[in-house]
Protein backbone atom coordinates (compact mmCIF):
# COMPACT_ATOMS: atom_id res chain seq x y z
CA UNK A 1 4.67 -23.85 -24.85
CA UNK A 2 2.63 -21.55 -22.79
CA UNK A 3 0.48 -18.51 -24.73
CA UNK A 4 0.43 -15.47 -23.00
CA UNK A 5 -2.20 -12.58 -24.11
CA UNK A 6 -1.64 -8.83 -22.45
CA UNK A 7 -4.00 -6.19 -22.52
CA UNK A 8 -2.90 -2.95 -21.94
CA UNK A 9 0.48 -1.59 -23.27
CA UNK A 10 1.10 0.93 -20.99
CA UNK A 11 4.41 1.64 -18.59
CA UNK A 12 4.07 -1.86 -16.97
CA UNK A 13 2.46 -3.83 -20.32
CA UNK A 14 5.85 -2.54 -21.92
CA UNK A 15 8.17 -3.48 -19.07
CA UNK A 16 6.29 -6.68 -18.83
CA UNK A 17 6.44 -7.11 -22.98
CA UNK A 18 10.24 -6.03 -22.81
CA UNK A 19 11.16 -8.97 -19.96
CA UNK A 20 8.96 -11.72 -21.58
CA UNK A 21 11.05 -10.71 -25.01
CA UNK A 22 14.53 -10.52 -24.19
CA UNK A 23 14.61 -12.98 -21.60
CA UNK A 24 12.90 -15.73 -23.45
CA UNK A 25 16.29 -17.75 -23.61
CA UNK A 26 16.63 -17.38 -19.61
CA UNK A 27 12.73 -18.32 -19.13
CA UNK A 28 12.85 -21.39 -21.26
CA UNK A 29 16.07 -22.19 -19.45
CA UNK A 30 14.84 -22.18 -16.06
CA UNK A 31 11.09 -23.21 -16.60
CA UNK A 32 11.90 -26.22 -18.67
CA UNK A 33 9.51 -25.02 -21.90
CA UNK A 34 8.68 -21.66 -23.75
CA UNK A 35 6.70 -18.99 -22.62
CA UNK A 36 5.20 -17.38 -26.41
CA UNK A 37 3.81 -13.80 -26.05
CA UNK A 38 1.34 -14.50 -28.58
CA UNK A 39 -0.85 -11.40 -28.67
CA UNK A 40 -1.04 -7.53 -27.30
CA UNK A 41 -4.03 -5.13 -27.33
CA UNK A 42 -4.28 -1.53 -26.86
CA UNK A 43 -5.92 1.55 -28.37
CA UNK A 44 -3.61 3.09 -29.03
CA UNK A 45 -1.07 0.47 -31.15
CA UNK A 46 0.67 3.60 -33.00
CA UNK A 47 2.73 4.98 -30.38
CA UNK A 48 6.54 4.15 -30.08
CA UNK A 49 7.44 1.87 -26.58
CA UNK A 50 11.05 1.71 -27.87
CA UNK A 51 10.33 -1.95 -27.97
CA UNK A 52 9.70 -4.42 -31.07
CA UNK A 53 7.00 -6.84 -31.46
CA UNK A 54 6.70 -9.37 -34.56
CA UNK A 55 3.87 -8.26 -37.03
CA UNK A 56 0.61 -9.13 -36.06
CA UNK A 57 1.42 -9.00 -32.44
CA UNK A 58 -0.38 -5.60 -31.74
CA UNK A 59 -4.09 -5.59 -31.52
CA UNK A 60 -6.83 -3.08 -30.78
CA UNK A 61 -9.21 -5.84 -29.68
CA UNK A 62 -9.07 -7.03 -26.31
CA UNK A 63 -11.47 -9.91 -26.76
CA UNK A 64 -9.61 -11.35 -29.94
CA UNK A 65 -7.14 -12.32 -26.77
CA UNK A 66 -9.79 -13.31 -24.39
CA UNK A 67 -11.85 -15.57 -27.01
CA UNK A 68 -8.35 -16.61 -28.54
CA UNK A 69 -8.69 -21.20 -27.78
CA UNK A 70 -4.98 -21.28 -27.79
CA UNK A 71 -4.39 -18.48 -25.15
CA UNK A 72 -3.35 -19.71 -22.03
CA UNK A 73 -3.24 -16.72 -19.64
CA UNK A 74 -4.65 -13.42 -20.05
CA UNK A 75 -2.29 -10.24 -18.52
CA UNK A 76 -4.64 -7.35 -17.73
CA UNK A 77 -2.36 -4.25 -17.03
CA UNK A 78 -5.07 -1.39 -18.66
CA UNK A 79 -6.12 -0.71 -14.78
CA UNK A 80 -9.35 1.15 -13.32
CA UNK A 81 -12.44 -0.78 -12.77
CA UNK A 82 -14.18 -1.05 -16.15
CA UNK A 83 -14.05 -2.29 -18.73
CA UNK A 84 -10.64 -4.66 -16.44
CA UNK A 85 -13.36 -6.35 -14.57
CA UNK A 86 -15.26 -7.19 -17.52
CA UNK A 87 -12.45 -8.60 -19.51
CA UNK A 88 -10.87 -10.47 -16.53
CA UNK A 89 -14.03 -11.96 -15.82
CA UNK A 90 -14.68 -13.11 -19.40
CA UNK A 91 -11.37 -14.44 -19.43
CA UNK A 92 -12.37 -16.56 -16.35
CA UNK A 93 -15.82 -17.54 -18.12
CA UNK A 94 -13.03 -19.17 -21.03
CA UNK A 95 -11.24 -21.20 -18.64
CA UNK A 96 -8.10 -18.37 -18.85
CA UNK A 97 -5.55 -18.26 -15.87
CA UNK A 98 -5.30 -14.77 -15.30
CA UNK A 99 -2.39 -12.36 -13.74
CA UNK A 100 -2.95 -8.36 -13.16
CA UNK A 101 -1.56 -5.99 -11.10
CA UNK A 102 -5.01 -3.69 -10.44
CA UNK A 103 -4.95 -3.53 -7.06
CA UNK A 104 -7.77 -0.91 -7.02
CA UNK A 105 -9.44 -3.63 -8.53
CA UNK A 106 -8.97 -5.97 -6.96
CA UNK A 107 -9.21 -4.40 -3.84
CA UNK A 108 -13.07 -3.24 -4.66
CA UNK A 109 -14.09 -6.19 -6.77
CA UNK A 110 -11.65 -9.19 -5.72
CA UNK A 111 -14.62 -11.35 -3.40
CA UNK A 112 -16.01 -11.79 -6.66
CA UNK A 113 -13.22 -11.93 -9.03
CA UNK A 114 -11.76 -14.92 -6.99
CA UNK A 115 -15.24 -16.80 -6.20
CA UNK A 116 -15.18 -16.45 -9.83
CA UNK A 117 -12.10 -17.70 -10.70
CA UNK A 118 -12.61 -20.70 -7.59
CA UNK A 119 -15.53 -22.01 -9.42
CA UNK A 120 -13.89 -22.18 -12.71
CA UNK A 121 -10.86 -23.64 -11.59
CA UNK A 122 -8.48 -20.96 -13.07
CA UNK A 123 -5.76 -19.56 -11.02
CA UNK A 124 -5.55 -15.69 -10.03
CA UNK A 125 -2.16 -14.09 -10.26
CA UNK A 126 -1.43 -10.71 -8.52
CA UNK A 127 2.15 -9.88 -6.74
CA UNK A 128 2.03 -6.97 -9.16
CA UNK A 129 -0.50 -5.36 -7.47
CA UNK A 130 1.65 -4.70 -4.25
CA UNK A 131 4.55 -2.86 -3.50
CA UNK A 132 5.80 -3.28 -7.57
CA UNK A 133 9.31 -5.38 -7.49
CA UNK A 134 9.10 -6.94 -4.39
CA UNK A 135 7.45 -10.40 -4.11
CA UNK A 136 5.26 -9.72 -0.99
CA UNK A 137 2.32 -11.54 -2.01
CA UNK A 138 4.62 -14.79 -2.11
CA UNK A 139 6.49 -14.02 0.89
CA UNK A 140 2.80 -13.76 3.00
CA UNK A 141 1.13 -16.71 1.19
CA UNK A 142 3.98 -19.30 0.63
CA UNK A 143 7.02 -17.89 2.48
CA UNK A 144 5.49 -17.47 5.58
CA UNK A 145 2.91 -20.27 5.87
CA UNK A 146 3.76 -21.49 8.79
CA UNK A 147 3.74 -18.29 11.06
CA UNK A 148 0.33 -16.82 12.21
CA UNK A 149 0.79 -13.27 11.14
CA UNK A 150 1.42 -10.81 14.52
CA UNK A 151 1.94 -7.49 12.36
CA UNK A 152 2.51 -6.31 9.02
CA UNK A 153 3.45 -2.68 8.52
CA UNK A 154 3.86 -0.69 4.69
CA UNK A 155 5.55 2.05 3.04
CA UNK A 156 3.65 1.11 -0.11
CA UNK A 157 3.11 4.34 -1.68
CA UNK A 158 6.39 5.85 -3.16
CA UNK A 159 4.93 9.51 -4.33
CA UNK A 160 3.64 10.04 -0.51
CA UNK A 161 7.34 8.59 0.32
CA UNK A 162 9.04 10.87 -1.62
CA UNK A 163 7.33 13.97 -0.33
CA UNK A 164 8.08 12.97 3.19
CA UNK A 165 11.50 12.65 2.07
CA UNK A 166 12.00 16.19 1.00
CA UNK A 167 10.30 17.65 3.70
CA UNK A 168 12.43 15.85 6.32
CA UNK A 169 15.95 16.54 4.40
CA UNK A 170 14.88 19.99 2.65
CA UNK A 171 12.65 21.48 5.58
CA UNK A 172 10.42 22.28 3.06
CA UNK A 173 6.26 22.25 2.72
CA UNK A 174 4.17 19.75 1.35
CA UNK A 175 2.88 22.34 -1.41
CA UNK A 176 6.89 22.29 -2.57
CA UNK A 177 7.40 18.82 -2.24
CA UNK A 178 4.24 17.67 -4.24
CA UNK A 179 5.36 19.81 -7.26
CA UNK A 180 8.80 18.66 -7.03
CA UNK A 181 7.60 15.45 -7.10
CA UNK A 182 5.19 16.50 -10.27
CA UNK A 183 7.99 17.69 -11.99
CA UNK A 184 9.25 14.55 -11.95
CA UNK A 185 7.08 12.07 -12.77
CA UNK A 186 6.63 10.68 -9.55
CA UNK A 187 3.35 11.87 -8.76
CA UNK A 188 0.54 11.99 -11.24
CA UNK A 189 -1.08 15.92 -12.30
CA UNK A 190 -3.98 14.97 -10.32
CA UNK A 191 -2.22 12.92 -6.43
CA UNK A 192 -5.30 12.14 -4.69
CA UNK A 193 -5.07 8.41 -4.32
CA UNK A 194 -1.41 8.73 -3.44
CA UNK A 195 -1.35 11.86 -0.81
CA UNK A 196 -4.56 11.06 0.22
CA UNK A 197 -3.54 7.22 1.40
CA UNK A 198 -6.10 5.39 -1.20
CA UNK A 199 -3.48 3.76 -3.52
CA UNK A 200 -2.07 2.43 0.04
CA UNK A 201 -5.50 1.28 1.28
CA UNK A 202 -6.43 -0.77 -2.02
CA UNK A 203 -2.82 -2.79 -1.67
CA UNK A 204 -3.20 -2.65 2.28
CA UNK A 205 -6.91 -4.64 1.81
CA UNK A 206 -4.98 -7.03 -0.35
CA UNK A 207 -2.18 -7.65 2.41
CA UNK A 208 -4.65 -7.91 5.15
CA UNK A 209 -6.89 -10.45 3.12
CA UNK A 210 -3.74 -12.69 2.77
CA UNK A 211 -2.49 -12.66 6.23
CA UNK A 212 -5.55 -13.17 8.13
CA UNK A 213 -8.07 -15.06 5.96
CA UNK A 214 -10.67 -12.25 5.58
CA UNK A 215 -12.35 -10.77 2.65
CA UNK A 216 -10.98 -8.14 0.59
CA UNK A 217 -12.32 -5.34 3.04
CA UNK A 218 -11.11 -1.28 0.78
CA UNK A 219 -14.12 -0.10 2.32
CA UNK A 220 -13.15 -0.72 6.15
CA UNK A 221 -10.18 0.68 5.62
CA UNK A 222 -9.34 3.60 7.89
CA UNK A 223 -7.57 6.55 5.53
CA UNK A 224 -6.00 9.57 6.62
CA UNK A 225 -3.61 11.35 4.01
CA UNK A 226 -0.15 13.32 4.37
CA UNK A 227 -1.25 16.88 3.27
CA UNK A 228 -1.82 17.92 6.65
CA UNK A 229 2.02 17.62 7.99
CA UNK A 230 4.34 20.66 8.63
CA UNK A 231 7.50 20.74 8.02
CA UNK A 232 7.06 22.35 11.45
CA UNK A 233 5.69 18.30 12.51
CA UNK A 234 8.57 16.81 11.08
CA UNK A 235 11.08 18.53 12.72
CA UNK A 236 9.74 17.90 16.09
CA UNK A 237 9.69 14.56 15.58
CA UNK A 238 12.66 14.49 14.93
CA UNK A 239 13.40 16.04 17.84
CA UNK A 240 11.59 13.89 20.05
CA UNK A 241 13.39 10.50 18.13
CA UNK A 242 10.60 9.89 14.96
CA UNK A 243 10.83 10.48 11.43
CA UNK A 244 6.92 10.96 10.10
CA UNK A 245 5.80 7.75 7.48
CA UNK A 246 2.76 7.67 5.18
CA UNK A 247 2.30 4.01 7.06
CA UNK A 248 -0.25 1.14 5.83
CA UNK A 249 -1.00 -0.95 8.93
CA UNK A 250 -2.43 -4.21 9.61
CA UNK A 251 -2.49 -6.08 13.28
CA UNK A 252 -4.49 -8.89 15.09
CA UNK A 253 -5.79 -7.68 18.21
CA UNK A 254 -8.34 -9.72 20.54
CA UNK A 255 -9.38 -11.40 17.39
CA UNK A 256 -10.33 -8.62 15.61
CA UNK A 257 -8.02 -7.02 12.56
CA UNK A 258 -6.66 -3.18 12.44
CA UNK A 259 -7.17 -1.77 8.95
CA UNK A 260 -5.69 1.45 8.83
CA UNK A 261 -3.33 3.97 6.21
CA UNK A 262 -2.42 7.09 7.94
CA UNK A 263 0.92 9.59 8.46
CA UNK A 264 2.57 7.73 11.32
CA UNK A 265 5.70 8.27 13.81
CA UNK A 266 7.93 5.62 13.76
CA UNK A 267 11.25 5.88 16.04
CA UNK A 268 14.66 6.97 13.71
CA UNK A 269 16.72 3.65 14.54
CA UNK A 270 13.93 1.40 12.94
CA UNK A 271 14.96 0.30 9.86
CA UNK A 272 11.53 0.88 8.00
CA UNK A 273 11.92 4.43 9.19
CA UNK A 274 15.20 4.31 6.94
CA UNK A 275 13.72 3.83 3.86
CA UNK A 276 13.63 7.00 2.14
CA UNK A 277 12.77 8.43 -1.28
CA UNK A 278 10.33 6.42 -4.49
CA UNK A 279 11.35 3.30 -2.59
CA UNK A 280 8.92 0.48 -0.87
CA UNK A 281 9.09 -1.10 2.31
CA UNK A 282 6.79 -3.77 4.22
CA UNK A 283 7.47 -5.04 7.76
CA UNK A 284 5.93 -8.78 8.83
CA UNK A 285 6.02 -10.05 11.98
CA UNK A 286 4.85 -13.39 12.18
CA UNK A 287 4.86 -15.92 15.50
CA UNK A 288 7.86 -18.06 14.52
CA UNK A 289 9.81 -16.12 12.43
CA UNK A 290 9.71 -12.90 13.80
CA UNK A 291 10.59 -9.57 12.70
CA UNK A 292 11.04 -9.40 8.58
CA UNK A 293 11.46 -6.71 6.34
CA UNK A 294 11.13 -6.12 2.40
CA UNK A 295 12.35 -3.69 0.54
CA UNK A 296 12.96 -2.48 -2.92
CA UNK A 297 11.07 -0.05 -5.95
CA UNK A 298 7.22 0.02 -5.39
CA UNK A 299 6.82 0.91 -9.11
CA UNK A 300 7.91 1.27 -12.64
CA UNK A 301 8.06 -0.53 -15.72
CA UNK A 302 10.36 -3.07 -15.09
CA UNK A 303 10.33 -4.08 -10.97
CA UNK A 304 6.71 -4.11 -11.82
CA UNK A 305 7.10 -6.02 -15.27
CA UNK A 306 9.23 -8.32 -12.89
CA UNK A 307 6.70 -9.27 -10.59
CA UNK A 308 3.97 -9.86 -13.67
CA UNK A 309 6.44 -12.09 -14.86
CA UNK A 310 6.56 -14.13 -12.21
CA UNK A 311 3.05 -15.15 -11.84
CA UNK A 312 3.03 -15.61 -15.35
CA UNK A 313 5.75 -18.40 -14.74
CA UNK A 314 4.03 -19.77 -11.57
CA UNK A 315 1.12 -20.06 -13.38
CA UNK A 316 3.00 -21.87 -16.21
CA UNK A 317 4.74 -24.13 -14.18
CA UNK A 318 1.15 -25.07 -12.74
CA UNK A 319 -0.14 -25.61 -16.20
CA UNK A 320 2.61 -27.56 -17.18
CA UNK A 321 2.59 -29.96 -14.53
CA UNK A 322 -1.26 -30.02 -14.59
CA UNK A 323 -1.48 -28.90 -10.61
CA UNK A 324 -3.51 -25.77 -11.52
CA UNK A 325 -4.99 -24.46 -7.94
CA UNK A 326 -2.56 -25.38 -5.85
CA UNK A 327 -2.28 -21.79 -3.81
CA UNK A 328 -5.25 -21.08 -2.99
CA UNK A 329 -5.81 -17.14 -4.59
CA UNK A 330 -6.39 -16.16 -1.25
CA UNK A 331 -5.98 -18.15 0.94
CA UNK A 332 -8.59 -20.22 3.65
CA UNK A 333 -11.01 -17.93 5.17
CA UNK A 334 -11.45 -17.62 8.15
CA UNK A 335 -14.75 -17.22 10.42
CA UNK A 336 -15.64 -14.61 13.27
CA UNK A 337 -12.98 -12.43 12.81
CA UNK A 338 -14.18 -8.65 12.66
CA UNK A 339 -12.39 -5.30 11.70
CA UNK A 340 -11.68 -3.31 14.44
CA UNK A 341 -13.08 0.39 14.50
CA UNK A 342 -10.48 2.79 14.12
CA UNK A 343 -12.15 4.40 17.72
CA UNK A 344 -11.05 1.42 19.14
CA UNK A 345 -7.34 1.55 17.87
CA UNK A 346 -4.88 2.30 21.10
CA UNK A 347 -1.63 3.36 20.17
CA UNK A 348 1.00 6.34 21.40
CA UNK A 349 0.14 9.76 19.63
CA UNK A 350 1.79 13.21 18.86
CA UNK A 351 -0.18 16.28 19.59
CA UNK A 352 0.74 20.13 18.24
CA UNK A 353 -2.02 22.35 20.08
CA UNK A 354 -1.43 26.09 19.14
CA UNK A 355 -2.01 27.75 22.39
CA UNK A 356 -1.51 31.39 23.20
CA UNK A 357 1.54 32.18 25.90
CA UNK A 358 -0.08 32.67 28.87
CA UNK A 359 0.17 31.20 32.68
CA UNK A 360 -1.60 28.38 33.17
CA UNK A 361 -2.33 26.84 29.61
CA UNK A 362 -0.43 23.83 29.67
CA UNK A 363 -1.97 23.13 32.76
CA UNK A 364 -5.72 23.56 31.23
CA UNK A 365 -4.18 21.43 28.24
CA UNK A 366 -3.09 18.52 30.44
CA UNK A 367 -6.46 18.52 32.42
CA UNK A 368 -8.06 17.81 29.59
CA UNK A 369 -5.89 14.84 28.75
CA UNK A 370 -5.88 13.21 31.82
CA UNK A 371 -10.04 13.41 32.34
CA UNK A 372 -9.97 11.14 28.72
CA UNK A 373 -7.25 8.64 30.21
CA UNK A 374 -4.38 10.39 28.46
CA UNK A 375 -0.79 10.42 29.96
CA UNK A 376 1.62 12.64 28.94
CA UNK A 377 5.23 11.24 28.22
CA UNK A 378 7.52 14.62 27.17
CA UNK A 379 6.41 18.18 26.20
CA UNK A 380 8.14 20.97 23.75
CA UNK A 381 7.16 24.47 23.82
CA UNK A 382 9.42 26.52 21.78
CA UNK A 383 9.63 30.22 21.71
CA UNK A 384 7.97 32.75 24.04
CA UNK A 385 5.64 35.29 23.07
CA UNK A 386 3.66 36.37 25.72
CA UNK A 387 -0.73 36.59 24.28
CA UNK A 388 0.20 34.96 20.81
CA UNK A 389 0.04 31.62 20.09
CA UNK A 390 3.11 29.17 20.29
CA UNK A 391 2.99 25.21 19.35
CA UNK A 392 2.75 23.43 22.35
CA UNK A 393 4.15 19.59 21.36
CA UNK A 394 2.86 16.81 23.57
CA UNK A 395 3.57 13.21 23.30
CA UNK A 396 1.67 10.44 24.97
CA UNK A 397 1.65 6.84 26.24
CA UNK A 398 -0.61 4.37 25.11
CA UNK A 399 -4.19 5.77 24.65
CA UNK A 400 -7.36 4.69 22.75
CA UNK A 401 -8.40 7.14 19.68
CA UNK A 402 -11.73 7.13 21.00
CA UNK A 403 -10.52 8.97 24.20
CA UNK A 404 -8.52 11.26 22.07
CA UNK A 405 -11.18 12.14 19.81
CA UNK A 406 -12.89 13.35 22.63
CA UNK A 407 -9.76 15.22 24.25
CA UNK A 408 -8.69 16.96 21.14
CA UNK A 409 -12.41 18.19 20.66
CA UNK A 410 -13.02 19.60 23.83
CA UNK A 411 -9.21 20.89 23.52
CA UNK A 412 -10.24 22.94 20.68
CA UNK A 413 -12.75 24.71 21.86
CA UNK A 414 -11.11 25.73 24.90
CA UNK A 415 -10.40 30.05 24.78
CA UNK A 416 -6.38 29.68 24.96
CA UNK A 417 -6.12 27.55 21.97
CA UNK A 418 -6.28 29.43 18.35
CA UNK A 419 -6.37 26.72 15.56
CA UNK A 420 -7.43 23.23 15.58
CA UNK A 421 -5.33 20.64 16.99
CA UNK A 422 -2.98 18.38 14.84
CA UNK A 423 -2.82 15.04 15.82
CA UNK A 424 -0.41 11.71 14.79
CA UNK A 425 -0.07 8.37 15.82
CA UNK A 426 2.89 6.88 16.98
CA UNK A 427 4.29 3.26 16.53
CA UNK A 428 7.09 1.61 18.08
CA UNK A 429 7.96 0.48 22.02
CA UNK A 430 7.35 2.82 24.94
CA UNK A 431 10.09 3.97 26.66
């Protein structure tokens, strides 16, 4: 029998609680030996989860699990930095397997969470903390093992998702999306880290750590939000073939390793581009397999609870057959690889100048473009009038942000356009 110790009985505690209840029978049945939820802790052991524990289950002590000698692995779902790190860590000290899903955690404080757990030969588990229900973290680390990863691309924030969604279906603003979404229960009363692309970049560090052997790296992580698109955006790309994605995006490039999160245009007949609503997606490309795609609820008590569950059992299994450590947590590192400046990036982009109507502006527009190495693939310009300004739509070929930078800059400051230029990268094959 395996003793399992959670801390934190919120939404995902509960689902996670809930699953390791009701399908003790099925666990037992397919693991060979019991998994015991032994003890819970949370302030708060009052409140109602619609869910039943045996008495002396609930506790309000967290380290009456962690010092416990006949706990096996400790489940930290309480999330934020502090006081997680401090309990995981202890937990660690005791010789505890451990399995969270903090990926803001372990996206800031993983290097040392896993040197940590290395030297004390306890095993890390985390598929939670990606992408909720489906088992990316497995698919990269085991699945995959024998591909060198080209690509991997991630709709891995469902509230940013979801606003997208109603603005391309409803043709309505962000401002109206983001309540709608408030109203219910997808985003939180304060959406920073999900419209502003920081929930993506903690679980894009995690990704890019797995597939290409290099520290957990939040802080190079280019991040560019959603609450700059138009519905006026979306429905020219539309027009022009795209639907707009909050997009998480990793890529090896001349040995170097693209870490960026930002609203991208991704061509309609894609199937990632398909995936609409709450719902998670992740695209690998790896050398031998080729083209992949994952998809299923990024969140939520139970896909989440799921996904706890299963490292809970991996790690059991390990225990059980006394092979503790064999996945590595992350994975072999790898030397001389660098992160790649997002100035460096080169990728196709979509540009909405406002420009006033006049003879001759395009022309000034496109000057500018083609002095920084820009070429222009298609143009929109819709609606005429004459000394007021009118969104001129340009899309490119392949370009390097640095040289766009400088174009859209010296763009903006030219007399004929009256408001700053918007600008969005584009993925997918040139024509």
């Amino acid at each position: 029998m395996i003793n399992i110790g959670i801390i934190g009985f919120g939404t995902v505690g509960t689902g996670t609680a809930r699953i390791l209840i009701e399908k003790r029978d099925v666990l037992r049945e397919r693991l060979g030996f019991d998994i015991n939820l032994k003890r819970v802790a949370d302030l708060d052991v009052k409140r109602d989860r619609g869910i039943k524990l045996s008495e002396g289950i609930l506790t309000t002590d967290a380290n009456a699990i962690i010092n416990d000698p006949d706990m096996d692995i400790i489940v930290e779902l309480i999330g934020g930095i502090h006081p997680a790190k401090d309990f995981i860590l202890q937990a660690i000290k005791n010789k505890k397997h451990v399995v969270t899903a903090n990926k803001a955690l372990l996206a800031t404080e993983g290097n040392e969470i896993f040197a940590a757990a290395e030297k004390c030969g306890v095993e890390i588990g985390f598929e939670a903390s990606v992408a909720g229900g489906i088992p990316i973290i497995k698919v990269i680390r085991e699945g995959l093992i024998a591909n060198r990863i080209l690509a991997v691309y991630g709709i891995i924030n469902g509230t940013s998702n979801y606003i997208l969604t109603k603005m391309t279906d409803e043709k309505v603003e962000f401002s109206d999306a983001l309540k709608e979404a408030q109203r219910l229960g997808y985003a939180e009363a304060d959406p920073t880290y999900d419209i502003e692309g920081i929930d993506s970049a903690h679980k894009l560090a995690i990704l890019a750590s797995l597939a290409y052997g290099i520290p957990l790296s939040y802080d190079n992580v280019y991040k560019e939000g959603i609450t700059k698109i138009s519905s006026q955006d979306i429905e020219f790309a539309s027009e022009l073939g795209y639907k707009v994605k909050l997009l998480a995006i990793t890529k090896a490039v001349d040995g170097e390793v693209e870490l960026r999160v930002h609203p991208t245009m991704l061509p309609k007949d894609y199937l990632i581009s398909k995936v609409d609503g709450v719902f998670n997606a992740i695209y690998v490309e790896g050398d031998a397999v080729g083209a992949t795609l994952y998809y299923g609820r990024g969140a939520g008590d139970m896909p989440t609870g799921s996904a706890v569950v299963s490292d809970i059992s991996d790690i059991a299994r390990n225990i059980n057959m006394k092979a503790t450590g064999r996945v590595p947590g992350l994975g072999r590192a790898k030397e001389g690889i660098g992160i790649r400046k997002i100035e460096d990036v080169e990728s196709m982009y979509y540009f909405r100048f406002s420009a006033l109507d006049r003879p001759g502006v395009l022309s000034k527009i496109s000057g500018v473009l083609g002095n920084n190495n820009i070429s222009i693939a298609s143009v929109i310009q819709k609606g005429r009038r004459i000394g007021e300004a009118v969104p001129l739509v340009v899309l490119t070929h392949m370009a390097k942000e640095r040289d766009v930078i400088h174009a859209v800059r010296e763009i903006d400051n030219l007399p004929v356009v009256a408001e700053k230029t918007l600008y969005i990268r584009v993925e997918g094959k040139e024509e």
